[in-house]
Protein backbone atom coordinates (compact mmCIF):
# COMPACT_ATOMS: atom_id res chain seq x y z
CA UNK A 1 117.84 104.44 128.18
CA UNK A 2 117.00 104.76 124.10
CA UNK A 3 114.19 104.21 123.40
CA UNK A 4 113.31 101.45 120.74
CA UNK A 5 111.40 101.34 117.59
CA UNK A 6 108.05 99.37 117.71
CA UNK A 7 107.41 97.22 114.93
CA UNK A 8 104.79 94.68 113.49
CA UNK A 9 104.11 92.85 110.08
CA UNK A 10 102.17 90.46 108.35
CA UNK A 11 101.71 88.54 105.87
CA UNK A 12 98.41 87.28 103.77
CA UNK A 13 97.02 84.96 101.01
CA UNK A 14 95.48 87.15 98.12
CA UNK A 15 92.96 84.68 97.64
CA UNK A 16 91.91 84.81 101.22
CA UNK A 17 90.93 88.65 100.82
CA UNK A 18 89.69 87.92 97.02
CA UNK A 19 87.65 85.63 98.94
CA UNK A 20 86.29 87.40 101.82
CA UNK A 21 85.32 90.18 99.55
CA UNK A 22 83.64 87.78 96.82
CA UNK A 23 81.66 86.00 100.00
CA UNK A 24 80.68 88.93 101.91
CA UNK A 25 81.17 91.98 99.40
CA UNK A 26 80.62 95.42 100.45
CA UNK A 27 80.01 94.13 104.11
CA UNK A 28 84.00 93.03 104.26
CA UNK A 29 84.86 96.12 102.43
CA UNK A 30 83.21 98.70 104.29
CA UNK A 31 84.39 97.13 107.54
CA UNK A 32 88.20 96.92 107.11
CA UNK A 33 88.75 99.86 104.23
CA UNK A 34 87.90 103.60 104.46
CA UNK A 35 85.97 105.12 101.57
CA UNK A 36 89.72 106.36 99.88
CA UNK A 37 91.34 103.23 99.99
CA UNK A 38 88.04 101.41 98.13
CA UNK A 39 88.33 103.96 95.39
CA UNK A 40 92.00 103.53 94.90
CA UNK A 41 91.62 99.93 95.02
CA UNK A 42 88.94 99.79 92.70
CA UNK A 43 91.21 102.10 89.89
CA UNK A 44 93.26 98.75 89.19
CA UNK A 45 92.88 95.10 87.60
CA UNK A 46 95.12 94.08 90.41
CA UNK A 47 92.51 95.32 92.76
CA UNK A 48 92.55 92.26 95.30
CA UNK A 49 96.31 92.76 95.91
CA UNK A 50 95.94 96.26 96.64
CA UNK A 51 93.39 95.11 99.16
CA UNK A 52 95.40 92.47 100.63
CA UNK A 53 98.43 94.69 101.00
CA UNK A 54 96.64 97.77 102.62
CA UNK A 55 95.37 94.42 105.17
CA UNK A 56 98.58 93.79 105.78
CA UNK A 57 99.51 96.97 106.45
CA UNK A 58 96.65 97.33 108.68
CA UNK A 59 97.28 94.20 110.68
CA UNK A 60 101.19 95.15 110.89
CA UNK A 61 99.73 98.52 112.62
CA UNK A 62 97.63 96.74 115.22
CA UNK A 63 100.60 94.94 116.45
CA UNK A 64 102.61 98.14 116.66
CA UNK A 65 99.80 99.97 119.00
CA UNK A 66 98.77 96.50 120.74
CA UNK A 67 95.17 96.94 119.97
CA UNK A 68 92.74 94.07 118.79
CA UNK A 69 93.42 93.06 115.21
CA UNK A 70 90.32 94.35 113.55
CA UNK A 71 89.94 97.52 116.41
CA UNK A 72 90.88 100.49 114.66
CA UNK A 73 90.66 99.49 111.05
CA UNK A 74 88.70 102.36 109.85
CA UNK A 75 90.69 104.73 111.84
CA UNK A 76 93.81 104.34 110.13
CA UNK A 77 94.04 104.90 106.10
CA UNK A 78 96.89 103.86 103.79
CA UNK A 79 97.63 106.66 101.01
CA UNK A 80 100.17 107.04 98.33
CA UNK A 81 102.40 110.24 98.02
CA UNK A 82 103.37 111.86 94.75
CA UNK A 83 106.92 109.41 94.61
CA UNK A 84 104.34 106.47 95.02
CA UNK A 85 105.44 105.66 98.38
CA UNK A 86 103.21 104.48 100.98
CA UNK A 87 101.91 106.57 103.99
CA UNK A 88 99.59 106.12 107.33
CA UNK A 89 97.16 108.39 108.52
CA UNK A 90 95.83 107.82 111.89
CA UNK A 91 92.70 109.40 113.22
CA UNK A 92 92.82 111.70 115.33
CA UNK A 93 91.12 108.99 117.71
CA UNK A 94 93.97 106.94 117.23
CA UNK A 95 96.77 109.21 117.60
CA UNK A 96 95.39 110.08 121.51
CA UNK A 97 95.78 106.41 122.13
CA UNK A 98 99.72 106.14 119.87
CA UNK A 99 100.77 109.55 119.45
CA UNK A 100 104.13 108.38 118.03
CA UNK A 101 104.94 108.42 113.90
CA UNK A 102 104.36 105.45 112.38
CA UNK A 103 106.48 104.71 109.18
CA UNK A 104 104.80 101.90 106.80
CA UNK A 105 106.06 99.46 103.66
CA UNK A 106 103.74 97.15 101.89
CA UNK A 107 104.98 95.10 98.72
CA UNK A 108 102.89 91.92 96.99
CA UNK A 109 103.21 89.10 95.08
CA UNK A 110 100.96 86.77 92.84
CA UNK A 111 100.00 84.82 95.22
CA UNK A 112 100.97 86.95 99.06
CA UNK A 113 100.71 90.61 100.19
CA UNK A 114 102.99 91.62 103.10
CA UNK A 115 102.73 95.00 105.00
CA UNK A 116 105.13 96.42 108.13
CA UNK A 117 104.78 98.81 110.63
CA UNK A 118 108.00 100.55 112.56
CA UNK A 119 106.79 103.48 115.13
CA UNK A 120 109.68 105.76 115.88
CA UNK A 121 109.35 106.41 119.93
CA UNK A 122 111.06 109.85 120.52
């Protein structure tokens, strides 16, 4: 049998993340973003979309390992490479439970963010 690629993605308001992290501030941030991701986000005007994307993202990897939504969030960090493609790190926490590759793409609009998640099963 071949094994099959798992996959997940999402899709979210801006607003609702401008939102969440104009109501509830550092308490939002701190919970769903690592300490990298809030400085890169913060670098940008655009800074809520960067946020809502790297959600996505997020959300799109929770489907992929089955875990609770909002379980692993600070395990897992979203990165750029030199090409400015995106990339997932897992913790090493995280990679006992999915020790598989996890391939990510996150792209935004004015007004959504969507993120995906493929995990290449070998």
């Amino acid at each position: 049998m071949v094994p099959r690629p798992l996959s997940g993605i999402d899709i979210i308001e801006i607003d609702r993340i401008k939102s969440a992290i104009e109501r509830y501030q550092d308490g939002f941030i701190n919970r769903i973003y690592t300490p990298n991701e809030i400085a890169y986000c913060e670098k940008f005007f655009c800074k809520y979309e960067k946020y809502a994307a790297r959600f996505a993202v997020k959300e799109a990897v929770a489907k992929v390992i089955k875990s609770g939504p909002r379980a692993f969030f600070l395990e897992m960090e979203i990165q750029i490479d030199t090409n400015g493609a995106p990339f997932l790190i897992l913790s090493d926490t995280l990679k006992k439970i999915f020790p598989y590759e996890i391939e990510i793409s996150m792209s935004h609009c004015k007004a959504y963010a969507v993120g995906m998640a493929t995990a290449i099963l070998a």
